[in-house]
PDB file of N, CA and C in Angstrom:
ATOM      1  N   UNK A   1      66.776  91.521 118.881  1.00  0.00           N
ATOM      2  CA  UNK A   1      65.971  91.551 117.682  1.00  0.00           C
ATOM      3  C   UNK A   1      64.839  90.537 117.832  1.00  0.00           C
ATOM      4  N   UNK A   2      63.840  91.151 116.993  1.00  0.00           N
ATOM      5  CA  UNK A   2      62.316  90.042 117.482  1.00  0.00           C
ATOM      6  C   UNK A   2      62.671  89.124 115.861  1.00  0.00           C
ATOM      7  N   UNK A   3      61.958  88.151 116.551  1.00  0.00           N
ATOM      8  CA  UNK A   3      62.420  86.553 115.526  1.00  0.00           C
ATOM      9  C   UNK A   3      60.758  86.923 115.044  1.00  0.00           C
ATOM     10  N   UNK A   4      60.340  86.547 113.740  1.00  0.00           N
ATOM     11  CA  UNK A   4      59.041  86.551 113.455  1.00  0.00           C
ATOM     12  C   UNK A   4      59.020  85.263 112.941  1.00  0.00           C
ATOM     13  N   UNK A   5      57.675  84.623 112.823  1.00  0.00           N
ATOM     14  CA  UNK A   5      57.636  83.507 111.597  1.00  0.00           C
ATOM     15  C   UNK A   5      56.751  83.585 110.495  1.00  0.00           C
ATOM     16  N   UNK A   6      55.684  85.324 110.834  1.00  0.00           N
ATOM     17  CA  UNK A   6      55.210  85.635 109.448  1.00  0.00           C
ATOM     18  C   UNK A   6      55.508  84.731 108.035  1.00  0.00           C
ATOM     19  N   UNK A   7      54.884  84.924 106.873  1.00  0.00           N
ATOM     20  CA  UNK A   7      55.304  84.842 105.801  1.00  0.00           C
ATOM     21  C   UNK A   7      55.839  85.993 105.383  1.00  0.00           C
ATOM     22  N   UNK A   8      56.660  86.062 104.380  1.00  0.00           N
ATOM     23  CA  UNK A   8      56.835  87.369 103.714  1.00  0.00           C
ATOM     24  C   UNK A   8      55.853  87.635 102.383  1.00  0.00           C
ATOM     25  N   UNK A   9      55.483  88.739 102.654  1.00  0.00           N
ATOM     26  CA  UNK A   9      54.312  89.433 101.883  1.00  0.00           C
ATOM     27  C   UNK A   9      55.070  89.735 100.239  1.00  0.00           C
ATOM     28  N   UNK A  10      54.918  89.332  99.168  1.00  0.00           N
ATOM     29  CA  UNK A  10      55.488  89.874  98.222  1.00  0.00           C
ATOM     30  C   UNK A  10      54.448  90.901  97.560  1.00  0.00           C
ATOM     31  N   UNK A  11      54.851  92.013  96.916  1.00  0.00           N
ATOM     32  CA  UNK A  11      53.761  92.706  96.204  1.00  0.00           C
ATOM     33  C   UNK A  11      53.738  91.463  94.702  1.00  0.00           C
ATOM     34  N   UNK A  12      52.840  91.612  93.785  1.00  0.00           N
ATOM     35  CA  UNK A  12      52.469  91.639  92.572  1.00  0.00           C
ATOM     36  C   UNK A  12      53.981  92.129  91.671  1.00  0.00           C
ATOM     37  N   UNK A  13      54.541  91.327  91.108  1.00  0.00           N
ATOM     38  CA  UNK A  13      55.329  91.588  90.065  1.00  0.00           C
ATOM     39  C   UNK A  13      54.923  91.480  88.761  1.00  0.00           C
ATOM     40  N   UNK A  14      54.942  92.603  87.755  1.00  0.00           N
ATOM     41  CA  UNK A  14      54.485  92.699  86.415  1.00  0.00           C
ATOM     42  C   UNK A  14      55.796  92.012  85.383  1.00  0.00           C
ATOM     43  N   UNK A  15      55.022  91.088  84.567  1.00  0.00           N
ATOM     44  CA  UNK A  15      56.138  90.792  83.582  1.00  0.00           C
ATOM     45  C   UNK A  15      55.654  90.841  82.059  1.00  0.00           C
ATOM     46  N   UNK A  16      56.706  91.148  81.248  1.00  0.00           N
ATOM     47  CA  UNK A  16      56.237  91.845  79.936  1.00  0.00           C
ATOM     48  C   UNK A  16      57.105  91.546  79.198  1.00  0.00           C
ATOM     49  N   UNK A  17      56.515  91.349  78.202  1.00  0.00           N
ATOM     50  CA  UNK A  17      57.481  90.879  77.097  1.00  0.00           C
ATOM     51  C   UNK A  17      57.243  92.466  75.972  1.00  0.00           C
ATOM     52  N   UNK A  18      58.899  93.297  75.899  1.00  0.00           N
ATOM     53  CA  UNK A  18      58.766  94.508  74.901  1.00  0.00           C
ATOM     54  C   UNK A  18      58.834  93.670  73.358  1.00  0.00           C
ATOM     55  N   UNK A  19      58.457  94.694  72.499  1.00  0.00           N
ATOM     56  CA  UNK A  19      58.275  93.939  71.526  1.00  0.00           C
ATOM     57  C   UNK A  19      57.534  95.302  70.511  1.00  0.00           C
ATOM     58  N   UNK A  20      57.205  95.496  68.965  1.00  0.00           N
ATOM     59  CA  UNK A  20      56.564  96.446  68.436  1.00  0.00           C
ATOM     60  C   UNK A  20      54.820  96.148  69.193  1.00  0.00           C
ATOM     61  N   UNK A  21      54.730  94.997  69.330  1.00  0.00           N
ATOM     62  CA  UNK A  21      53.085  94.844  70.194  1.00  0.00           C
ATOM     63  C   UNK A  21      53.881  93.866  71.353  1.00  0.00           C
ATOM     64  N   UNK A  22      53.525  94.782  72.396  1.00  0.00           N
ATOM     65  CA  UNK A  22      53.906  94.206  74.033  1.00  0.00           C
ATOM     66  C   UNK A  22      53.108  93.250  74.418  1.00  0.00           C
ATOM     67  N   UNK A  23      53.336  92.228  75.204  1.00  0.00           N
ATOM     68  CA  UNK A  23      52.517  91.310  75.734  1.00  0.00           C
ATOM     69  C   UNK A  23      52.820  91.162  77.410  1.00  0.00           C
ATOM     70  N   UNK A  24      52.137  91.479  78.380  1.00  0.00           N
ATOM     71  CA  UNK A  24      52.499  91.739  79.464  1.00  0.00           C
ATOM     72  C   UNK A  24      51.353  91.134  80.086  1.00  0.00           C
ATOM     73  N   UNK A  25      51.864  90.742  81.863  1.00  0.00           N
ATOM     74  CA  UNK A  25      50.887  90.212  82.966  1.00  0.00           C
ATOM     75  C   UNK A  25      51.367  90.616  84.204  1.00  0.00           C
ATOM     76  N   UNK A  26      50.371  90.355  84.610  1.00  0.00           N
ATOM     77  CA  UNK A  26      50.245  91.143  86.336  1.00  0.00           C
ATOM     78  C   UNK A  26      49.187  89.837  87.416  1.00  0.00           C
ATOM     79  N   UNK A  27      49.715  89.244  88.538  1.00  0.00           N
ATOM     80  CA  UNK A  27      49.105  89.013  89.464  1.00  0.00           C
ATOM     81  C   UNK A  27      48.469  87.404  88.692  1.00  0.00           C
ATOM     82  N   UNK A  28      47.566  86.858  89.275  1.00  0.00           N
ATOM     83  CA  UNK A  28      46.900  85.770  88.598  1.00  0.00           C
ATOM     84  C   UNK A  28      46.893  85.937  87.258  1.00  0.00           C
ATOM     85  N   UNK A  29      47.028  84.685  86.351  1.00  0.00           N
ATOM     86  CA  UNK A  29      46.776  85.066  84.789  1.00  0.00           C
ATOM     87  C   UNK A  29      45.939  84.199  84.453  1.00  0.00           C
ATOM     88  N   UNK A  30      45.777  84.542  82.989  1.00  0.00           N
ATOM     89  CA  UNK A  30      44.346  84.003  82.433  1.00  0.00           C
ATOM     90  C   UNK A  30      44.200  82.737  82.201  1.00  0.00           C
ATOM     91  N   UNK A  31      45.068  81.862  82.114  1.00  0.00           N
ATOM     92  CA  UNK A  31      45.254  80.393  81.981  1.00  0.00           C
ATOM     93  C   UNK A  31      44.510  79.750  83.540  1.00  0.00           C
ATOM     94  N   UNK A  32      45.130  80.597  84.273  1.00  0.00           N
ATOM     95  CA  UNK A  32      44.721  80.013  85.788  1.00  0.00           C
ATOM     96  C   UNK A  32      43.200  80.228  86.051  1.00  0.00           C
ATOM     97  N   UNK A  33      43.048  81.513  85.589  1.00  0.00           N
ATOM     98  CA  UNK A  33      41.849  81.855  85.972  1.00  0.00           C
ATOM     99  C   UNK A  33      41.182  81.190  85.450  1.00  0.00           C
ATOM    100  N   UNK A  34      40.792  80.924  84.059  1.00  0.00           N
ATOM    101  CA  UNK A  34      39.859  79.685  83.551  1.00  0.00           C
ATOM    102  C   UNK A  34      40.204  78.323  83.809  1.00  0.00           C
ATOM    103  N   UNK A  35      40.798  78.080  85.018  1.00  0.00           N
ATOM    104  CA  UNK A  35      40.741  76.852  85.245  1.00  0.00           C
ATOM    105  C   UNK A  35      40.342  76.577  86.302  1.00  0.00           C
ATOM    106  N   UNK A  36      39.640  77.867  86.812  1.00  0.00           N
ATOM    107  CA  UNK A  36      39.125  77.889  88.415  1.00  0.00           C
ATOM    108  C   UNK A  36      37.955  79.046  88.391  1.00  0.00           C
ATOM    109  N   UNK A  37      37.315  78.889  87.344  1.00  0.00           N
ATOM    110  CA  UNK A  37      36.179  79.224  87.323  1.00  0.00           C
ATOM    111  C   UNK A  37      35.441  79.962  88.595  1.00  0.00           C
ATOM    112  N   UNK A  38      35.415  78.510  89.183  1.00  0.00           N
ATOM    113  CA  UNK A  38      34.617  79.217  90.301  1.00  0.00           C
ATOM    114  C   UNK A  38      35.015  79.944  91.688  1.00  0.00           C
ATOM    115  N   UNK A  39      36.534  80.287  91.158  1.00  0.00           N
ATOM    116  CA  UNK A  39      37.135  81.196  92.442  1.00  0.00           C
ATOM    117  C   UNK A  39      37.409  82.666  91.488  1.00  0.00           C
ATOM    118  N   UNK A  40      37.848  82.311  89.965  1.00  0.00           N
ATOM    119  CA  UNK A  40      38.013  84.026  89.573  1.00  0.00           C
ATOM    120  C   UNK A  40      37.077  84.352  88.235  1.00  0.00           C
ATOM    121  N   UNK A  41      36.721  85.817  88.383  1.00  0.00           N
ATOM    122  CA  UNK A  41      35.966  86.353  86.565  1.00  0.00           C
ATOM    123  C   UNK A  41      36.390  86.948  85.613  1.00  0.00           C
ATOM    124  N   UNK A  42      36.593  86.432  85.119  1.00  0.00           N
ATOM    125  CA  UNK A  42      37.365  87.194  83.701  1.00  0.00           C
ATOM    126  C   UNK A  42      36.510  88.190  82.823  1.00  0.00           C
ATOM    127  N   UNK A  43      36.976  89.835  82.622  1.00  0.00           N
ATOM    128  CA  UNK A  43      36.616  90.060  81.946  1.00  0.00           C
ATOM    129  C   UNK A  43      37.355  90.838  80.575  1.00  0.00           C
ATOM    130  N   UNK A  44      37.056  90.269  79.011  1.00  0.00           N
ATOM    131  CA  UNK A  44      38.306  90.260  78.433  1.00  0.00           C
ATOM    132  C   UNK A  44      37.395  91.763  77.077  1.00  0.00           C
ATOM    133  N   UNK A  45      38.386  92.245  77.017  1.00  0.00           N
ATOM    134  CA  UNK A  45      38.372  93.429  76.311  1.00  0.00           C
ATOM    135  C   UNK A  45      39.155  93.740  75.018  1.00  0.00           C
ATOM    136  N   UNK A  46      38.351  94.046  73.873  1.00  0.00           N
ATOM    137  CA  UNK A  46      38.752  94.612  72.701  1.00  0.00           C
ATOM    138  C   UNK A  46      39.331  96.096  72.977  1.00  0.00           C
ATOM    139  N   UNK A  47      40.534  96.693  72.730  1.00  0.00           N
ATOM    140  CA  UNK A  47      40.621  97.796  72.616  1.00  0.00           C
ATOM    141  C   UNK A  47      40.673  98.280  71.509  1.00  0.00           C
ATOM    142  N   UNK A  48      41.056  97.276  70.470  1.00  0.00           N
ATOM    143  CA  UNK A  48      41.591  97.801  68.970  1.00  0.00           C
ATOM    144  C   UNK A  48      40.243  99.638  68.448  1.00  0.00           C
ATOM    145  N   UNK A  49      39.152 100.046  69.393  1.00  0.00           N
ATOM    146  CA  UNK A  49      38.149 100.361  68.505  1.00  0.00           C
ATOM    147  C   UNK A  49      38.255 101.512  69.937  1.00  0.00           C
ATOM    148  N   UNK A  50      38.938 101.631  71.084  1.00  0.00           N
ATOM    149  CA  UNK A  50      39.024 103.062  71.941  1.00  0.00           C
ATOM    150  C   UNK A  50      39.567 103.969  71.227  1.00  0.00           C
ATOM    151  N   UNK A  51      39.211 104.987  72.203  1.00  0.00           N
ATOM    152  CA  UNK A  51      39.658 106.126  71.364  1.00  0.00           C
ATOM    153  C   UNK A  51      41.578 106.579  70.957  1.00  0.00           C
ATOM    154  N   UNK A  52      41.795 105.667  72.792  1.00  0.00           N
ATOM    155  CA  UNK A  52      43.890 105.519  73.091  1.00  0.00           C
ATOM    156  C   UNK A  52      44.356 104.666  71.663  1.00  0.00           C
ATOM    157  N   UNK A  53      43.322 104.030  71.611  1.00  0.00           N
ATOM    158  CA  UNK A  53      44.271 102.527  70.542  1.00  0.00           C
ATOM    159  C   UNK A  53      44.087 102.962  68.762  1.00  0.00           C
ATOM    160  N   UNK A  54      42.732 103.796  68.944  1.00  0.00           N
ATOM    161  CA  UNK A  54      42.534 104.331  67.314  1.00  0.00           C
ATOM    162  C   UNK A  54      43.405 105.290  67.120  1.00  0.00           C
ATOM    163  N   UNK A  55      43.619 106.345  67.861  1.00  0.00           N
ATOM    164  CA  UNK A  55      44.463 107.368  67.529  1.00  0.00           C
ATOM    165  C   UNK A  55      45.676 106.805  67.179  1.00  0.00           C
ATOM    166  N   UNK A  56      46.319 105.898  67.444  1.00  0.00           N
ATOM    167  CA  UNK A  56      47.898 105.473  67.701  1.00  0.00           C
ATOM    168  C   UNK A  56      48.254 103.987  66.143  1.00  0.00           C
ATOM    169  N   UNK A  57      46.838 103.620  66.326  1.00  0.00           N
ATOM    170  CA  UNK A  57      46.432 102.615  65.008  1.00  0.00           C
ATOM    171  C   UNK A  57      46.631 101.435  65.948  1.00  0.00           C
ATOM    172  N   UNK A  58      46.659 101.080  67.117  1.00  0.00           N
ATOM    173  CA  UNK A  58      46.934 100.082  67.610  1.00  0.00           C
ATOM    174  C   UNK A  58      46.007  98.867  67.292  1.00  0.00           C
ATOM    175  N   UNK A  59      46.001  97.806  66.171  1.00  0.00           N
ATOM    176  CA  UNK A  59      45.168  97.409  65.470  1.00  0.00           C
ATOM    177  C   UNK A  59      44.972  96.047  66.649  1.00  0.00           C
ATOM    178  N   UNK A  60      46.219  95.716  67.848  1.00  0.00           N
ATOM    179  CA  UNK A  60      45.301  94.716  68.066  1.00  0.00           C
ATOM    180  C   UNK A  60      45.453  94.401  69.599  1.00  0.00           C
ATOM    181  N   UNK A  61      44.798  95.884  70.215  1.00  0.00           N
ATOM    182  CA  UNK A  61      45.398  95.989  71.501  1.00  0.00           C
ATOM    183  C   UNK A  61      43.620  95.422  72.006  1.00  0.00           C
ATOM    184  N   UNK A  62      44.452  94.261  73.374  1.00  0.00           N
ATOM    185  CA  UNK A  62      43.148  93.890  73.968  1.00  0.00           C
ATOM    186  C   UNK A  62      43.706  93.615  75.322  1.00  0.00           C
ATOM    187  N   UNK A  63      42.616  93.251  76.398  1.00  0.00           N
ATOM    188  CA  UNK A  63      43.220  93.881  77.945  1.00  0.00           C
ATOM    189  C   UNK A  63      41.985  92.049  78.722  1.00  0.00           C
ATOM    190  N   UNK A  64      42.399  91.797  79.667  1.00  0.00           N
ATOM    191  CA  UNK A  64      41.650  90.677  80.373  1.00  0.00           C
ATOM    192  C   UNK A  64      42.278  91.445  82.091  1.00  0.00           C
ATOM    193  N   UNK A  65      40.664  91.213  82.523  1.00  0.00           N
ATOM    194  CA  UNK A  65      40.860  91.907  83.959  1.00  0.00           C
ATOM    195  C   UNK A  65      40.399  90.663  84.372  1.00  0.00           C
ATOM    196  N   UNK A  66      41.352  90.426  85.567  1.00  0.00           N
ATOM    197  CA  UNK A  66      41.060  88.745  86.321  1.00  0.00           C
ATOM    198  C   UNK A  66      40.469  89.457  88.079  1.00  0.00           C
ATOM    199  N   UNK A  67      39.205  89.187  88.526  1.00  0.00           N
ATOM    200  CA  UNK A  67      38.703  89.222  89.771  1.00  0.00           C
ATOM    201  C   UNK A  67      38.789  88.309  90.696  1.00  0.00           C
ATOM    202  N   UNK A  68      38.638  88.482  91.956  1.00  0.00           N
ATOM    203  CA  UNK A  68      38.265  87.509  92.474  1.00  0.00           C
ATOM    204  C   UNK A  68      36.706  87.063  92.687  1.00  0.00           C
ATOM    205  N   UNK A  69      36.242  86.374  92.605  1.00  0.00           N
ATOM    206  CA  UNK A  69      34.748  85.801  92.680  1.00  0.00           C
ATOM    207  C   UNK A  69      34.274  86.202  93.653  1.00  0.00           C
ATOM    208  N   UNK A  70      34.841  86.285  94.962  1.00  0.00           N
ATOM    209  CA  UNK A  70      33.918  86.335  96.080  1.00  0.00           C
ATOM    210  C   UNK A  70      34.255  88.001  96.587  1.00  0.00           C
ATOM    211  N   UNK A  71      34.909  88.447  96.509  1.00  0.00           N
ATOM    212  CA  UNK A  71      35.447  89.594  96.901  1.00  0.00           C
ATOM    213  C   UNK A  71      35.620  91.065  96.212  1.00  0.00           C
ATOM    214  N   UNK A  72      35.163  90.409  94.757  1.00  0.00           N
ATOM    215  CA  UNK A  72      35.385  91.425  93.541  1.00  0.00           C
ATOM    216  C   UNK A  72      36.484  92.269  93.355  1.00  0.00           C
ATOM    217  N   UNK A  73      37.554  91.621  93.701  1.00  0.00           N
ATOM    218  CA  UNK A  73      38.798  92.569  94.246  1.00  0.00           C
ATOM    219  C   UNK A  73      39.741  92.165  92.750  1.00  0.00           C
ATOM    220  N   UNK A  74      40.456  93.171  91.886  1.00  0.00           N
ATOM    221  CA  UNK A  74      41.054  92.704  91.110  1.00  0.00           C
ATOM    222  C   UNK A  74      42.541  92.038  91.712  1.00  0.00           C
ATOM    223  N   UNK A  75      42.406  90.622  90.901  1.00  0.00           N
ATOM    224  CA  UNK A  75      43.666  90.023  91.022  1.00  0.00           C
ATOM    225  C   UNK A  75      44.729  89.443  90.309  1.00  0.00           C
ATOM    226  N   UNK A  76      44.270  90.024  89.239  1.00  0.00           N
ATOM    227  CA  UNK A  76      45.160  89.722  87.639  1.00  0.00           C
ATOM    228  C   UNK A  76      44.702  91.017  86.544  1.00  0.00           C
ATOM    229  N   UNK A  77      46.050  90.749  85.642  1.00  0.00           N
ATOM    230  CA  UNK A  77      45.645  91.384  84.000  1.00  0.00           C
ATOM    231  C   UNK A  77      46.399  91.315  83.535  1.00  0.00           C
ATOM    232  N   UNK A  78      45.955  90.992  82.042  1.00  0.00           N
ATOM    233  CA  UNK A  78      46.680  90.324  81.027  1.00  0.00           C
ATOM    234  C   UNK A  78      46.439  91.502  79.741  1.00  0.00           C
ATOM    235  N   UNK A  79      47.911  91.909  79.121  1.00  0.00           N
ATOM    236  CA  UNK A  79      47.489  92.757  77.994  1.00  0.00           C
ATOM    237  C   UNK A  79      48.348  92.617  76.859  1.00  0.00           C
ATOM    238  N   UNK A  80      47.942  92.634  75.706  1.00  0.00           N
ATOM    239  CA  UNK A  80      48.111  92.876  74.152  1.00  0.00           C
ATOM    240  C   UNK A  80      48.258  94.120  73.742  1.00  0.00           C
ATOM    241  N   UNK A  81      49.207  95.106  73.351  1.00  0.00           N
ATOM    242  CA  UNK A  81      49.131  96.153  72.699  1.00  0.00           C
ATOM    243  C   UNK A  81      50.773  96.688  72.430  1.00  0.00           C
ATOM    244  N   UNK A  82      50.630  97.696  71.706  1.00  0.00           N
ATOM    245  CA  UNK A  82      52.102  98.144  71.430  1.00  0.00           C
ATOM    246  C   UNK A  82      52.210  99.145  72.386  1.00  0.00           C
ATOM    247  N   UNK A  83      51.622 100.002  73.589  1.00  0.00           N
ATOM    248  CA  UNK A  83      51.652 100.427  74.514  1.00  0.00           C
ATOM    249  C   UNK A  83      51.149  99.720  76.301  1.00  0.00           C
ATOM    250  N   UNK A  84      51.348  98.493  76.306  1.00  0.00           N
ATOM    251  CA  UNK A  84      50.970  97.913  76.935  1.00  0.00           C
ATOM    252  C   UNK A  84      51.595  97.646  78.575  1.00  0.00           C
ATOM    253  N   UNK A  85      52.470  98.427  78.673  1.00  0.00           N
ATOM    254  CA  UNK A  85      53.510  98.782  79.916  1.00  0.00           C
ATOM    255  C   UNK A  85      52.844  99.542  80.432  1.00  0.00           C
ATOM    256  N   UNK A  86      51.605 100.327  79.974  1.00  0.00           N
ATOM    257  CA  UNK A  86      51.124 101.939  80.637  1.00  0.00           C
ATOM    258  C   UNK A  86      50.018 101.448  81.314  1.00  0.00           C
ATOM    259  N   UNK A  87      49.338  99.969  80.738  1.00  0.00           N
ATOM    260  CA  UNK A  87      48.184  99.985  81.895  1.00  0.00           C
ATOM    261  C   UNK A  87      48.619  98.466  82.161  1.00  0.00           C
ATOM    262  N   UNK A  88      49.357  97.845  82.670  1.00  0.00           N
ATOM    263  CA  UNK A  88      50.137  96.767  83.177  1.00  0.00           C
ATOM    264  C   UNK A  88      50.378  97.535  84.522  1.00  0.00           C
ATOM    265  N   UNK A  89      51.513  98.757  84.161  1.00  0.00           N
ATOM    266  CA  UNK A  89      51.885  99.702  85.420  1.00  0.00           C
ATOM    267  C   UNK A  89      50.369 100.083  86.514  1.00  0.00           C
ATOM    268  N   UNK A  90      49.506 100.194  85.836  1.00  0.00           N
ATOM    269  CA  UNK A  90      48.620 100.978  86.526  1.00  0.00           C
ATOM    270  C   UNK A  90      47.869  99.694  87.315  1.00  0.00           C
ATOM    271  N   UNK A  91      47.905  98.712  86.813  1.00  0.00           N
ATOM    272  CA  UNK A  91      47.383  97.938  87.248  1.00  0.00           C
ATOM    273  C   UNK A  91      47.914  97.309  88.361  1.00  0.00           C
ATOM    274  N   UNK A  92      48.960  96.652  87.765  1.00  0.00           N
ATOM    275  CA  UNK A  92      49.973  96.381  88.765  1.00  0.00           C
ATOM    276  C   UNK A  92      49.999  97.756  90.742  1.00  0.00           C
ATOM    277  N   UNK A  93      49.572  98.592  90.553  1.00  0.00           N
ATOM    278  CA  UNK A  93      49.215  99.798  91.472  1.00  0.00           C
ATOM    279  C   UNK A  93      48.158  99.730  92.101  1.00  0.00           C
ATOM    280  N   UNK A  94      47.117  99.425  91.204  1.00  0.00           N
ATOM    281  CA  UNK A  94      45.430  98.696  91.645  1.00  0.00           C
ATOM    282  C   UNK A  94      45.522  97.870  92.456  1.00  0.00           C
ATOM    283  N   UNK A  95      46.570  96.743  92.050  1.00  0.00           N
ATOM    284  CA  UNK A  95      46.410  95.132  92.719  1.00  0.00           C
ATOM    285  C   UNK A  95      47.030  95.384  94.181  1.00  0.00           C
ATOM    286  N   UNK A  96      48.144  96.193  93.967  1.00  0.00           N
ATOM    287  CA  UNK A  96      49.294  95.996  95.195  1.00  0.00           C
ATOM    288  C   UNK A  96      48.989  97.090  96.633  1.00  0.00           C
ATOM    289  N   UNK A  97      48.055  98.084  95.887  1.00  0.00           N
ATOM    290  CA  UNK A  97      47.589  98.958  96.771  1.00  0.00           C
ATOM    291  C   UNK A  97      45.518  98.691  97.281  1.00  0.00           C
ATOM    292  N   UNK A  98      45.553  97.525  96.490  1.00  0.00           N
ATOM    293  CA  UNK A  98      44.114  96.341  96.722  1.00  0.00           C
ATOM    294  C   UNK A  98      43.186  98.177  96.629  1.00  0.00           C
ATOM    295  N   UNK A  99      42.884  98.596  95.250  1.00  0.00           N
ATOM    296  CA  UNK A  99      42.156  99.905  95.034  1.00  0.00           C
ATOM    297  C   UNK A  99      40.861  99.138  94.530  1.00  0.00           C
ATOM    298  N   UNK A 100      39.851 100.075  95.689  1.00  0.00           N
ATOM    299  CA  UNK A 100      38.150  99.475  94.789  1.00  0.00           C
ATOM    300  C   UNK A 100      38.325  99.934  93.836  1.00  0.00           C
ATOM    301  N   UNK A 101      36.931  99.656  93.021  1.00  0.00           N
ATOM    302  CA  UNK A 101      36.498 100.182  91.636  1.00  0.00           C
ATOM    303  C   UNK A 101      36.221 101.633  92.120  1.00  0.00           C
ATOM    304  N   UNK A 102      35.169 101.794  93.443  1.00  0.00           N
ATOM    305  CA  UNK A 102      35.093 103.022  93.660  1.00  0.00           C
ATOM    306  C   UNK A 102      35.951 104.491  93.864  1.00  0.00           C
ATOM    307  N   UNK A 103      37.199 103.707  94.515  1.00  0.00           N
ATOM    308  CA  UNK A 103      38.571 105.028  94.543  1.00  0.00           C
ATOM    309  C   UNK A 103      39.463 104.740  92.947  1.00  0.00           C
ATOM    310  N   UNK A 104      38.968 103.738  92.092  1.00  0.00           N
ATOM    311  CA  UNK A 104      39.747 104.038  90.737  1.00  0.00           C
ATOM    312  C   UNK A 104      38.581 105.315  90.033  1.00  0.00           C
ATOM    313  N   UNK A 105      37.135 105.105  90.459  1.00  0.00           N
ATOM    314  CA  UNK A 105      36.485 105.635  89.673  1.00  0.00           C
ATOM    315  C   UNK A 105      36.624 107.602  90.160  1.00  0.00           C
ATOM    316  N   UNK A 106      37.001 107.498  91.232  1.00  0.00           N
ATOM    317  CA  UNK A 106      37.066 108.815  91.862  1.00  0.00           C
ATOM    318  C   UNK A 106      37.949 109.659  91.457  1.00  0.00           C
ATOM    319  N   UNK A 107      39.328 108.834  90.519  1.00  0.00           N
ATOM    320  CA  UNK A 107      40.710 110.022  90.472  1.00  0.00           C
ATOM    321  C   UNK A 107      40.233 110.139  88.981  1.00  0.00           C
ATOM    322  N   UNK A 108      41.076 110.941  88.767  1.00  0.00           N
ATOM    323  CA  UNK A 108      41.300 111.987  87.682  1.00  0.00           C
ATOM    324  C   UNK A 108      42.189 111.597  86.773  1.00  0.00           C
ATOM    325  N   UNK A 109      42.181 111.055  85.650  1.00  0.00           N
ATOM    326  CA  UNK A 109      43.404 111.248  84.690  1.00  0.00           C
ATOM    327  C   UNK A 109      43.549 112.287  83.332  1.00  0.00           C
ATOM    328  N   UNK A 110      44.735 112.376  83.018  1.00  0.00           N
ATOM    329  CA  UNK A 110      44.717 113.220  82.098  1.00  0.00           C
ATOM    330  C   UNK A 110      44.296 112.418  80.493  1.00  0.00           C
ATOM    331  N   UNK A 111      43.007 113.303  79.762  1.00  0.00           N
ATOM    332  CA  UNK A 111      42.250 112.802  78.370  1.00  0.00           C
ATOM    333  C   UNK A 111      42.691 113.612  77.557  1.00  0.00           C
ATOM    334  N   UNK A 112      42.992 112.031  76.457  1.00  0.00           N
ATOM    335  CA  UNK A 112      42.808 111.370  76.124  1.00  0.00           C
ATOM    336  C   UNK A 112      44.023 110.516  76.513  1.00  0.00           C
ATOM    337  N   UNK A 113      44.068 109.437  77.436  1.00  0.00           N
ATOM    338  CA  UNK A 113      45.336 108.794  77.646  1.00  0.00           C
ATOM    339  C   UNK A 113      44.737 107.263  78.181  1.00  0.00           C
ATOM    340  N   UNK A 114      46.215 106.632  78.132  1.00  0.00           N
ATOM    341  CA  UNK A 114      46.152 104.628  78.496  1.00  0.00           C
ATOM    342  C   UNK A 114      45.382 104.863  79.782  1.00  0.00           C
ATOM    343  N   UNK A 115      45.997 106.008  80.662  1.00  0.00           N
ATOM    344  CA  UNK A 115      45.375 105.904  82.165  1.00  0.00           C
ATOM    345  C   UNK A 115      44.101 106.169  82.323  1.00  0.00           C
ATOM    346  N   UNK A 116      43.582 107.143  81.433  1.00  0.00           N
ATOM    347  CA  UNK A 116      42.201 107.184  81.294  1.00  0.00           C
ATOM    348  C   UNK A 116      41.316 106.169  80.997  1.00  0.00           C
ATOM    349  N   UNK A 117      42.272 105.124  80.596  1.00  0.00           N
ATOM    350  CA  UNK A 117      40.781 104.097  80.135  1.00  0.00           C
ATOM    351  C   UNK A 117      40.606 103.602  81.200  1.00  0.00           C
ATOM    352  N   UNK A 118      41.537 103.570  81.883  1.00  0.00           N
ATOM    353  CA  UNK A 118      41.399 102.508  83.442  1.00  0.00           C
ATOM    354  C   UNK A 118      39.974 102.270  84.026  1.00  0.00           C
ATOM    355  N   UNK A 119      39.361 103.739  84.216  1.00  0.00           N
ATOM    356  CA  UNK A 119      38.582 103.669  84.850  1.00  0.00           C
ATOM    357  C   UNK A 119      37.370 102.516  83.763  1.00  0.00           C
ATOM    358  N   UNK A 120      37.174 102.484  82.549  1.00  0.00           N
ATOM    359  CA  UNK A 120      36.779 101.814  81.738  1.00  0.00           C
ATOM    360  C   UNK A 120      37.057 100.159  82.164  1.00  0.00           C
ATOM    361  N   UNK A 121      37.634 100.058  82.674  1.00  0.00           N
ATOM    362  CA  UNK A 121      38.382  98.654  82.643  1.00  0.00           C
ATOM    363  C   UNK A 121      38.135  97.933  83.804  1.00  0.00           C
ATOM    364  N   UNK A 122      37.466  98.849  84.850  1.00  0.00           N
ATOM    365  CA  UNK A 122      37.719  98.018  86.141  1.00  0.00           C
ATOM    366  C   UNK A 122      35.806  98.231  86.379  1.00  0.00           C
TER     367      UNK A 122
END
């Protein structure tokens, strides 16, 4: 057997708190990220007023996409909502399978849905 001394690679583990409004994270979070400014970009999002969050009344669903600065590669997200497992999951998929903006913007989801906003988000 070959001996390695690699590191071991972990994927991105999503953690979430269930709840009637979910609170969930993925990868770098937002505490970190504003404290390092100049390595990640935050960009933080109202959903309460989409079309996923009006239909459902989700009065206070909001989403923070964490980048990396130099690479533009997403490396965090942080979300608020009472469906908030559906784009945690998707994200969590983005990060671990390192997806540009360009192959998120290319697939297809089914509208009106959480997965559809994705492309919105990144």
């Amino acid at each position: 057997m070959k001996k390695t001394t690699a590191p071991i690679q972990y994927p991105v583990i999503p953690q979430i708190l269930f709840g009637t409004t979910e609170v969930g994270q993925v990868g770098v979070g937002y505490q970190e990220a504003l404290s390092k400014p100049e390595k990640y970009h935050v960009s933080a999002f109202d959903l309460t007023h989409w079309y996923t969050y009006n239909r459902i009344k989700d009065d206070v669903a909001k989403a923070m996409v964490i980048r990396d600065a130099n690479t533009k590669q997403i490396v965090g997200f942080d979300v608020l909502s009472s469906i908030g497992e559906h784009l945690l999951n998707a994200f969590s998929l983005v990060m671990n399978l390192k997806l540009s903006n360009e192959q998120i913007q290319d697939m297809i989801f089914a509208y009106p849905s959480v997965s559809s906003d994705l492309q919105y988000l990144v």
